[in-house]
PDB file of N, CA and C in Angstrom:
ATOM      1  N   UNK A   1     -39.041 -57.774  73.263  1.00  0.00           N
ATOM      2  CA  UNK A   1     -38.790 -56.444  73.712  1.00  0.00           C
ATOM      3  C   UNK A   1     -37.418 -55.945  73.291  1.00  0.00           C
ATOM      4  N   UNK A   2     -36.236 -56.673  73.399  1.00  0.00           N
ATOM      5  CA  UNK A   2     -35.311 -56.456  72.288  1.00  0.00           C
ATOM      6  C   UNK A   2     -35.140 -56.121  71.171  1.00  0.00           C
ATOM      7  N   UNK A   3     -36.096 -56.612  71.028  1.00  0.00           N
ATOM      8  CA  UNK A   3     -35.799 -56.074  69.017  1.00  0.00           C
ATOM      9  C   UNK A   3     -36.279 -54.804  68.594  1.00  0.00           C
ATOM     10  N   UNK A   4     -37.212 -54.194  69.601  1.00  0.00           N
ATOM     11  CA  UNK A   4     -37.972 -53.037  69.797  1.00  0.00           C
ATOM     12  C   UNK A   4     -37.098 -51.963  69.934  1.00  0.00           C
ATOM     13  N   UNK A   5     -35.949 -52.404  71.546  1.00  0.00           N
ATOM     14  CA  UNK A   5     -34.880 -50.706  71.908  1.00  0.00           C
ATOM     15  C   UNK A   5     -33.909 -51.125  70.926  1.00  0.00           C
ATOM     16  N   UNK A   6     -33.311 -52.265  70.097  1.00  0.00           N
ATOM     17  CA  UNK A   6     -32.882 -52.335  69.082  1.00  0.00           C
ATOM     18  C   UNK A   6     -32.911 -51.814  67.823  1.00  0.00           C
ATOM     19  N   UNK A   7     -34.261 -51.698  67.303  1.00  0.00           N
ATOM     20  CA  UNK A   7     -34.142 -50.863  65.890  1.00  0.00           C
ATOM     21  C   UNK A   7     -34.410 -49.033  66.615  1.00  0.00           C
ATOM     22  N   UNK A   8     -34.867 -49.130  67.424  1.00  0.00           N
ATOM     23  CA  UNK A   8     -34.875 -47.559  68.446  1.00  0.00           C
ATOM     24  C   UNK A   8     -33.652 -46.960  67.972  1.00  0.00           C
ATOM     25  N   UNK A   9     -32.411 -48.118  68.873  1.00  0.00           N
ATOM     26  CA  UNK A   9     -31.206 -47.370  68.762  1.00  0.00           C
ATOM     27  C   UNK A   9     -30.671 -47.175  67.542  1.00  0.00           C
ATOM     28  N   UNK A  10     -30.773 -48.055  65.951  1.00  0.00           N
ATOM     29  CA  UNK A  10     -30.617 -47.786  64.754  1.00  0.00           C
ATOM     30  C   UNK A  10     -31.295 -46.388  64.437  1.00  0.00           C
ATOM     31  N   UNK A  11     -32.302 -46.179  64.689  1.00  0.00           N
ATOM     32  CA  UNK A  11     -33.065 -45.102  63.651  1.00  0.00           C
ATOM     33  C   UNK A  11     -32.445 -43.504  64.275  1.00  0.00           C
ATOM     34  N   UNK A  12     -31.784 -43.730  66.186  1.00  0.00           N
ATOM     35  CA  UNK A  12     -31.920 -42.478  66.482  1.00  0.00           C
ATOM     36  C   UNK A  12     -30.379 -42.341  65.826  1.00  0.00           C
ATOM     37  N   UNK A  13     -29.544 -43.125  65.524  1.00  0.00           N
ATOM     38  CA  UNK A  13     -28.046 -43.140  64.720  1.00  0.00           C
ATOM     39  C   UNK A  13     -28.548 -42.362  63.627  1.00  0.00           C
ATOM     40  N   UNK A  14     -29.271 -42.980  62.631  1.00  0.00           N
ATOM     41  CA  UNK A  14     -29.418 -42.504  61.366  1.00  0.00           C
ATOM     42  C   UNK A  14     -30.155 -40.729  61.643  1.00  0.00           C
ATOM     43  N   UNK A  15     -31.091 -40.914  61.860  1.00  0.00           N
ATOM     44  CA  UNK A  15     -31.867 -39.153  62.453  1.00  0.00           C
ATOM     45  C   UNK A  15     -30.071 -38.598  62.655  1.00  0.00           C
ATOM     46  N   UNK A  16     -29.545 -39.008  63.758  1.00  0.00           N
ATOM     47  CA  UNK A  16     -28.202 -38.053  64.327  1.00  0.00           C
ATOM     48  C   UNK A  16     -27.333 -37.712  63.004  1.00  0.00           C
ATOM     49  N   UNK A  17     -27.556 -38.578  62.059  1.00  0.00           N
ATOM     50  CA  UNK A  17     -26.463 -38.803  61.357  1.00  0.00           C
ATOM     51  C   UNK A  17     -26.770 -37.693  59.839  1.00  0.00           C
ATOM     52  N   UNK A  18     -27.874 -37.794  59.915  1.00  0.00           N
ATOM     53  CA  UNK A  18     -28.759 -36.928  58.508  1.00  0.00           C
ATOM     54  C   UNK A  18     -28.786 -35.135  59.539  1.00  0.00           C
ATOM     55  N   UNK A  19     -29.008 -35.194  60.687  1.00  0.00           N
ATOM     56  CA  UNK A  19     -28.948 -33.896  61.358  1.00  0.00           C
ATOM     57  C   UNK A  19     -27.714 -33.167  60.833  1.00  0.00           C
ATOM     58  N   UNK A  20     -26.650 -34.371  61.634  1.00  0.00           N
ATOM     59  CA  UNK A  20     -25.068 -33.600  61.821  1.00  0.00           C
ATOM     60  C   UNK A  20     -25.006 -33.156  59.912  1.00  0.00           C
ATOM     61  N   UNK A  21     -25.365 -34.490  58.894  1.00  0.00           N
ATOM     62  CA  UNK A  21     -25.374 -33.949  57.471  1.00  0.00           C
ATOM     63  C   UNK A  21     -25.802 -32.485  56.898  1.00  0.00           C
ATOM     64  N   UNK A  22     -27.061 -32.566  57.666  1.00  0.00           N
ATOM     65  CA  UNK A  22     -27.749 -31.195  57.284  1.00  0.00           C
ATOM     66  C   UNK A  22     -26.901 -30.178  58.096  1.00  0.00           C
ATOM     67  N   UNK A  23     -26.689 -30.150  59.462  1.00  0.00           N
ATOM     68  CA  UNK A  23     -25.773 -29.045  59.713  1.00  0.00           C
ATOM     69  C   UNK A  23     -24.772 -28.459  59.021  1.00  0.00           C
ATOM     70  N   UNK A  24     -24.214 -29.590  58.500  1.00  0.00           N
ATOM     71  CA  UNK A  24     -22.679 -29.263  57.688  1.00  0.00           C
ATOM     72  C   UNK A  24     -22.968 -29.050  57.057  1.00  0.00           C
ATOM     73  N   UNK A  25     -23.954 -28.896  55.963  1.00  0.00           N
ATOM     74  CA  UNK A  25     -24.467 -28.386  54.818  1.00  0.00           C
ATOM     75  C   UNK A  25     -24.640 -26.946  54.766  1.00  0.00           C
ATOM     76  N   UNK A  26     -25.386 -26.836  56.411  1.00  0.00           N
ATOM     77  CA  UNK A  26     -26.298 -25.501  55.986  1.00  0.00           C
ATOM     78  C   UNK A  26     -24.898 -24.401  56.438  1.00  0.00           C
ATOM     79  N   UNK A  27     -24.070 -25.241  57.566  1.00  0.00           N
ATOM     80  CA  UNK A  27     -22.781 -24.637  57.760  1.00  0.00           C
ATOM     81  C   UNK A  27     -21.780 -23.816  56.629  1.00  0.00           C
ATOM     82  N   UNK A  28     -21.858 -24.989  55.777  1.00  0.00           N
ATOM     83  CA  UNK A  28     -20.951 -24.836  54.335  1.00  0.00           C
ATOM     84  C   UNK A  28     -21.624 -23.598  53.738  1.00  0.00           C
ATOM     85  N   UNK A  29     -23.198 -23.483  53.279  1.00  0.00           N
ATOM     86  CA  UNK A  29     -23.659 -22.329  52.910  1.00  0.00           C
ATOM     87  C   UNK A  29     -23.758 -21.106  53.312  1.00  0.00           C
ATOM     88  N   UNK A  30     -24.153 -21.263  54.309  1.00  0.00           N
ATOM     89  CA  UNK A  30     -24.064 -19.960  55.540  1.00  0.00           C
ATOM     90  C   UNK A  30     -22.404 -19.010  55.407  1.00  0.00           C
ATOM     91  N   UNK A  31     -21.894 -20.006  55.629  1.00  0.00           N
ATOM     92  CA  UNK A  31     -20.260 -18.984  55.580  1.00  0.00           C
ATOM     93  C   UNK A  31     -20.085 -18.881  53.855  1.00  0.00           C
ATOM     94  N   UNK A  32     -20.273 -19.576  53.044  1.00  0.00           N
ATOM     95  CA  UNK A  32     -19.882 -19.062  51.491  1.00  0.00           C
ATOM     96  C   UNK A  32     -21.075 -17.780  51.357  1.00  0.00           C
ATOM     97  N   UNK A  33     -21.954 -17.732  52.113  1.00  0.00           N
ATOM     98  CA  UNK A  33     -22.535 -16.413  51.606  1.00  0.00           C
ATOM     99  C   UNK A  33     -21.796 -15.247  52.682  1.00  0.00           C
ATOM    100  N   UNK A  34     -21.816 -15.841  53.392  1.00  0.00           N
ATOM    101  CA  UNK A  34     -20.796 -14.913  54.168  1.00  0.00           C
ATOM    102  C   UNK A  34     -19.930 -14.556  53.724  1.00  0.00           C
ATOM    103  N   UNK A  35     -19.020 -15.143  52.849  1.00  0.00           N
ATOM    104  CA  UNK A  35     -17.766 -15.073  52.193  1.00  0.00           C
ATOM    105  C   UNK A  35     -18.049 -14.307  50.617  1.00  0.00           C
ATOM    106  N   UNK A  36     -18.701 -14.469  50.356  1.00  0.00           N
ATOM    107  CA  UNK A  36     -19.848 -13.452  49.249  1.00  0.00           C
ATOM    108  C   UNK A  36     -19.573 -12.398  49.331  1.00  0.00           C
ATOM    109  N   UNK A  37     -20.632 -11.852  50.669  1.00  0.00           N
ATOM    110  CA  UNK A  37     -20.924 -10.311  51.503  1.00  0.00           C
ATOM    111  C   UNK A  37     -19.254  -9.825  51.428  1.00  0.00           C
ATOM    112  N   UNK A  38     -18.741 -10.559  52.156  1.00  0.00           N
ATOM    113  CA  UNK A  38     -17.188 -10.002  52.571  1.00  0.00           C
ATOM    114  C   UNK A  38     -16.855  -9.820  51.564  1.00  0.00           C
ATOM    115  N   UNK A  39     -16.702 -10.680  50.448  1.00  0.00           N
ATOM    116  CA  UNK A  39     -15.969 -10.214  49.044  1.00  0.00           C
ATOM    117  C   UNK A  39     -16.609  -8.850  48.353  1.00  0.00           C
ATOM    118  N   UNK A  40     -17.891  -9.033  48.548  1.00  0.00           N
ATOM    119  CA  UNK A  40     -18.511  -7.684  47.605  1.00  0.00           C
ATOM    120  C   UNK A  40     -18.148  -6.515  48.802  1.00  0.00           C
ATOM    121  N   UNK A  41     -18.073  -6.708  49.795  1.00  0.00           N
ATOM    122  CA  UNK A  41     -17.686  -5.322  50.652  1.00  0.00           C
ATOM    123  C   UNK A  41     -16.493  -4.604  50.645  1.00  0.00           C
ATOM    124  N   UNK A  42     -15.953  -6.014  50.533  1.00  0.00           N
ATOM    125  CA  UNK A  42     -14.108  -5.505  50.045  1.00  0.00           C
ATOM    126  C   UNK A  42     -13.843  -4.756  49.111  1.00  0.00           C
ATOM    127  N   UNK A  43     -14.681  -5.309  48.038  1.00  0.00           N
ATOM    128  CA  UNK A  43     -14.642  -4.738  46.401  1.00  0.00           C
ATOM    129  C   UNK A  43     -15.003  -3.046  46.003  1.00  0.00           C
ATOM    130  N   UNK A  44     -16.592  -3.176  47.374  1.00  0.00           N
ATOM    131  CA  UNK A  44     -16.859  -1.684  46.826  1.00  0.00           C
ATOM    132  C   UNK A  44     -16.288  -0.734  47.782  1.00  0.00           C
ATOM    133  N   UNK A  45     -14.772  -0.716  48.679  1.00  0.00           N
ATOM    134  CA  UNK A  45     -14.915  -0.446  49.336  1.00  0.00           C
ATOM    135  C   UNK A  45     -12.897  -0.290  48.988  1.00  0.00           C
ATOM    136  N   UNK A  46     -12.460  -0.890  48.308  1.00  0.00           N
ATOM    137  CA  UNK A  46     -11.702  -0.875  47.210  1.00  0.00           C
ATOM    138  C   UNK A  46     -12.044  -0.123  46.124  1.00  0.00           C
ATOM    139  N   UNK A  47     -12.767  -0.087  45.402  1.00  0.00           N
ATOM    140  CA  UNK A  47     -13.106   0.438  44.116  1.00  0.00           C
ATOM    141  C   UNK A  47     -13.376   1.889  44.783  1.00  0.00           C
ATOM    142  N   UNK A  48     -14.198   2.121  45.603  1.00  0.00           N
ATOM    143  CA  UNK A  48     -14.303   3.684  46.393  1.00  0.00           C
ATOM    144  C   UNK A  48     -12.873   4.389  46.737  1.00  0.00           C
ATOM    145  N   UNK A  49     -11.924   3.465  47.092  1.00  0.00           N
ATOM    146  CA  UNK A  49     -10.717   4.285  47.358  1.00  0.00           C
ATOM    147  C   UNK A  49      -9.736   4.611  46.287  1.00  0.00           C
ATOM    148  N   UNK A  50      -9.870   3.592  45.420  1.00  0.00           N
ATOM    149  CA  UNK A  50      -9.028   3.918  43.909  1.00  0.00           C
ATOM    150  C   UNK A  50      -9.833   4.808  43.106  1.00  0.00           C
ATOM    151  N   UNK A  51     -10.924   5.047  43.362  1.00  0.00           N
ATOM    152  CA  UNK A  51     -11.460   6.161  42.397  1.00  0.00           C
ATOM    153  C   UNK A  51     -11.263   7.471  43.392  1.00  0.00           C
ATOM    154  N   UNK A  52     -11.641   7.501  44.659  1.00  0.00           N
ATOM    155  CA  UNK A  52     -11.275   9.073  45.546  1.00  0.00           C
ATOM    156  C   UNK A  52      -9.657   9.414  44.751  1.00  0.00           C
ATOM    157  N   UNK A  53      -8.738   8.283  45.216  1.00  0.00           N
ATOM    158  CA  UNK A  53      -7.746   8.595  44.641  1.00  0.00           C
ATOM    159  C   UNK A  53      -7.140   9.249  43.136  1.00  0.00           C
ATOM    160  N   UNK A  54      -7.795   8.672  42.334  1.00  0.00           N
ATOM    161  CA  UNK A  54      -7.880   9.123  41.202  1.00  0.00           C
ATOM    162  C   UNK A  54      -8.058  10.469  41.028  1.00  0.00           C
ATOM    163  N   UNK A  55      -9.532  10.902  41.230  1.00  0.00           N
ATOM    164  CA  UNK A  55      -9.741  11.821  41.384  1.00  0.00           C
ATOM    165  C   UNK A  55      -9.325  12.907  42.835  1.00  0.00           C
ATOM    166  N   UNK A  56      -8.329  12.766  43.169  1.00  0.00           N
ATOM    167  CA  UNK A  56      -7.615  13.641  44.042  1.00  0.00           C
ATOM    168  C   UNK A  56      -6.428  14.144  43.220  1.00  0.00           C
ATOM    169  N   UNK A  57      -5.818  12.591  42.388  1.00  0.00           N
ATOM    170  CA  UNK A  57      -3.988  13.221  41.562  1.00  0.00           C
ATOM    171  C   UNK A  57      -4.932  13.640  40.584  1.00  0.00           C
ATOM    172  N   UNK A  58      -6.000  13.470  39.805  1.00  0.00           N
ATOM    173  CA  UNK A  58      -5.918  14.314  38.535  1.00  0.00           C
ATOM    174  C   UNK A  58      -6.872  16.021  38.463  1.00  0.00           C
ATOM    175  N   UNK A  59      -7.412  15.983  39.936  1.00  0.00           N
ATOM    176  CA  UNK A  59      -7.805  17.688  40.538  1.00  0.00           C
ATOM    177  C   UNK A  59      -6.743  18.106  41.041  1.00  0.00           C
ATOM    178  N   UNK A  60      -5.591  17.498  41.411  1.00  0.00           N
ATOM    179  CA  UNK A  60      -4.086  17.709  42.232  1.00  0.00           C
ATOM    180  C   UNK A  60      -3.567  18.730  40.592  1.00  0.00           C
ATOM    181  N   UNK A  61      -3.293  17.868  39.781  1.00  0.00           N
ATOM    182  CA  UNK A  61      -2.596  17.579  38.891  1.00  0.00           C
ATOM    183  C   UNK A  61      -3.019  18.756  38.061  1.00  0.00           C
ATOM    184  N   UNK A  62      -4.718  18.829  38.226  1.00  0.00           N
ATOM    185  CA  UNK A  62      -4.803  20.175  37.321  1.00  0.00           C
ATOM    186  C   UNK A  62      -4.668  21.542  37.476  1.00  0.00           C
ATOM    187  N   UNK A  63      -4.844  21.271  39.019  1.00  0.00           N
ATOM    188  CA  UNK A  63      -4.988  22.751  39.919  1.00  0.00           C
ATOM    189  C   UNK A  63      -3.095  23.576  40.111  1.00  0.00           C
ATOM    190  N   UNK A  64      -2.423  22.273  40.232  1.00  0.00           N
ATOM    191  CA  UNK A  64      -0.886  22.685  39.774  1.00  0.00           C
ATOM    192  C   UNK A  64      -0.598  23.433  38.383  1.00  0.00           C
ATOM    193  N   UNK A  65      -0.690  22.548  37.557  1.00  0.00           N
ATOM    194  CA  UNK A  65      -0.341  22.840  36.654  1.00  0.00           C
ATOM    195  C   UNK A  65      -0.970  23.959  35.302  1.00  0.00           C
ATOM    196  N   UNK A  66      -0.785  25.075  35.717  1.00  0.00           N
ATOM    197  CA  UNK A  66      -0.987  26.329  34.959  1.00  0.00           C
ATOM    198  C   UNK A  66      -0.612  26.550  33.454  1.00  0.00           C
ATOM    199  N   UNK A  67      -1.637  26.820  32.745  1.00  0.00           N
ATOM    200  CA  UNK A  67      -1.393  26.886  31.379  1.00  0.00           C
ATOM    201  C   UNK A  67      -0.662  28.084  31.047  1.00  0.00           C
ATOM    202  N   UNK A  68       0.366  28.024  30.204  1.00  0.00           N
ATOM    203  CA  UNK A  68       1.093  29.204  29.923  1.00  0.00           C
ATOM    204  C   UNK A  68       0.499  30.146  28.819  1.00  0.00           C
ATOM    205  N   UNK A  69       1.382  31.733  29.069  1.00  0.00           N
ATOM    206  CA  UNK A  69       0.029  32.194  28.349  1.00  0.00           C
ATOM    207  C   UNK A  69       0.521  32.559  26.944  1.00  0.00           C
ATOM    208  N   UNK A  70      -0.629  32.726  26.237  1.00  0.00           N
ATOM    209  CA  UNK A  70      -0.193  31.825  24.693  1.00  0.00           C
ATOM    210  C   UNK A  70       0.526  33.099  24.026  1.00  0.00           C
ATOM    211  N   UNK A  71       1.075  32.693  22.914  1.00  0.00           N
ATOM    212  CA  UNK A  71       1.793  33.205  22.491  1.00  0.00           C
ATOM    213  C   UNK A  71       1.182  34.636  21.923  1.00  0.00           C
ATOM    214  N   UNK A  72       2.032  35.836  21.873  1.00  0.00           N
ATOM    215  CA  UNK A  72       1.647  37.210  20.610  1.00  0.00           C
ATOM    216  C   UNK A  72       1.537  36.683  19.297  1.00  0.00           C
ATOM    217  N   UNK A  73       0.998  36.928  18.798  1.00  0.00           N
ATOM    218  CA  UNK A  73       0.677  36.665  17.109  1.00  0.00           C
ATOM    219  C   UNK A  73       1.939  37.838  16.771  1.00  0.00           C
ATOM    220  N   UNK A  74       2.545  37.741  15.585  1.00  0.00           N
ATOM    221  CA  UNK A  74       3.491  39.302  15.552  1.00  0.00           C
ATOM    222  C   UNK A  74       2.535  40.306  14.387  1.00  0.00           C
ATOM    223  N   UNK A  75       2.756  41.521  14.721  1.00  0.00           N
ATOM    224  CA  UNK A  75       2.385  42.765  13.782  1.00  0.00           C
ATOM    225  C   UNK A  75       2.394  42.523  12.788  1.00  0.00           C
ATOM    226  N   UNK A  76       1.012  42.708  11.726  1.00  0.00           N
ATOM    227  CA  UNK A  76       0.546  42.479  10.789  1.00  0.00           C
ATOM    228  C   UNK A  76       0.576  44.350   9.855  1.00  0.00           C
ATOM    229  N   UNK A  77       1.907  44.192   9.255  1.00  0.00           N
ATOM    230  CA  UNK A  77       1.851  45.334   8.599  1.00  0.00           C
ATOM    231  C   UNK A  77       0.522  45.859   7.719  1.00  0.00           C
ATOM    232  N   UNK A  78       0.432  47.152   8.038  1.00  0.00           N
ATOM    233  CA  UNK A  78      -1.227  47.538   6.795  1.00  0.00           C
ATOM    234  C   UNK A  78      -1.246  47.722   5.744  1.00  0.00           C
ATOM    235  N   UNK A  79      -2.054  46.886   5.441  1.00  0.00           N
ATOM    236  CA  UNK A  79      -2.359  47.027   4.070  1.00  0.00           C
ATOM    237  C   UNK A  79      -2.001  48.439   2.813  1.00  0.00           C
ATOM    238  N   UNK A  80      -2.686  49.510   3.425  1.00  0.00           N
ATOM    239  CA  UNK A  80      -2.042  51.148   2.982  1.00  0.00           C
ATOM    240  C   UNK A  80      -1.322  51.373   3.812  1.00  0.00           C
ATOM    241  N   UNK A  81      -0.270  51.998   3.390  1.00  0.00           N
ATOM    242  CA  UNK A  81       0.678  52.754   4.589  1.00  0.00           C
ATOM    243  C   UNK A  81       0.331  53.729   4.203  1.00  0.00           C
ATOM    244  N   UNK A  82      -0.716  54.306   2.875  1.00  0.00           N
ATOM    245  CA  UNK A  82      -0.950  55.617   3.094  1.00  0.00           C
ATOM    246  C   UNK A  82      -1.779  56.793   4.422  1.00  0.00           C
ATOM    247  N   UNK A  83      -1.481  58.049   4.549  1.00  0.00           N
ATOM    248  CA  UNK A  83      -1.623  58.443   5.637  1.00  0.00           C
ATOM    249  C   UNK A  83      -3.345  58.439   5.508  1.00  0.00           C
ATOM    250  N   UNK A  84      -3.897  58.827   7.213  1.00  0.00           N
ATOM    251  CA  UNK A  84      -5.398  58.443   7.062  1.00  0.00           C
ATOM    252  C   UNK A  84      -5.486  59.940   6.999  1.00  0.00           C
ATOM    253  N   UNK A  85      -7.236  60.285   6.327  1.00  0.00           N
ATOM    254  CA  UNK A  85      -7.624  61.401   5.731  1.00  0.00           C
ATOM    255  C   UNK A  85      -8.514  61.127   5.853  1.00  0.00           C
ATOM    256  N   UNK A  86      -9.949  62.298   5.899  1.00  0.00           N
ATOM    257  CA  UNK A  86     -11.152  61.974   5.672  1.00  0.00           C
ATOM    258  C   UNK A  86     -11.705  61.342   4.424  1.00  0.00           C
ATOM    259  N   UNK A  87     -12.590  60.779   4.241  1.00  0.00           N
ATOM    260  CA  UNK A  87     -13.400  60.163   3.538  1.00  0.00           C
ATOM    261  C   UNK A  87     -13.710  61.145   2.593  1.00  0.00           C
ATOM    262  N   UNK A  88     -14.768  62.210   3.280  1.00  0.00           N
ATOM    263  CA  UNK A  88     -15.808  63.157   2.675  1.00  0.00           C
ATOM    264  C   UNK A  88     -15.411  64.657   2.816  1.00  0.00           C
ATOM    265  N   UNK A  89     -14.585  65.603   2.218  1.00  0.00           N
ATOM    266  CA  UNK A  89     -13.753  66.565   2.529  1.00  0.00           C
ATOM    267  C   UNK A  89     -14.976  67.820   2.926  1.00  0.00           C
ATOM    268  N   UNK A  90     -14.901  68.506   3.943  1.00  0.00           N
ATOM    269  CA  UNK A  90     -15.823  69.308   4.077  1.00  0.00           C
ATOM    270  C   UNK A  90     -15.562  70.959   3.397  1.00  0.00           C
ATOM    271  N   UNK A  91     -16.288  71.331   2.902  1.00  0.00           N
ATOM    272  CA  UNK A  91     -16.161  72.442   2.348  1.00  0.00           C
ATOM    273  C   UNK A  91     -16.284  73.749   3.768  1.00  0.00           C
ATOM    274  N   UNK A  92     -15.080  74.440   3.559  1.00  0.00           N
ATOM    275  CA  UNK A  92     -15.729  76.072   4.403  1.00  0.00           C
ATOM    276  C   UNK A  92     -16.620  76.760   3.703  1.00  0.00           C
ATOM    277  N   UNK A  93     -17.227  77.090   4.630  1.00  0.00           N
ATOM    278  CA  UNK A  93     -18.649  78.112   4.616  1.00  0.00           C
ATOM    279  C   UNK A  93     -18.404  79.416   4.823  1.00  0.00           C
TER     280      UNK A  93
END
């Protein structure tokens, strides 16, 4: 009858021992995906604020800054300086 609660108490060691293994395992995975999620949340959540930003200084940046207004071309003397006259001279009637 000894040898019976004897290997009993071996096998429920080993079972305890492969449990606590598997816990720590599934432990270890569980939080690296956790640690995943958190990283990708950080990221898009980061990347959302450097781009609002962006696009705040360079609608900032444009809405300031007014284009000046362009230059006069200068007076282009004419070609005839002769005086203007009709074309087609009408005769009196």
């Amino acid at each position: 009858m000894c040898v019976f609660t004897g290997c009993d108490s071996d096998k429920s060691h080993i079972v305890e021992e492969k449990v606590a293994e598997r816990l720590a395992e599934y432990r270890k995975r569980e939080m690296e995906k956790c640690r995943q999620a958190l990283l990708a949340e950080a990221e898009r959540m980061v990347d959302s604020m450097l781009l609002a930003e962006a696009i705040a200084q360079v609608e900032d940046s444009l809405r300031r800054a007014r284009p000046p207004r362009p230059v006069k071309p200068p007076l282009l003397a004419p070609l005839d300086s002769s005086p203007v006259r009709p074309i087609f001279e009408m005769s009196p009637q």
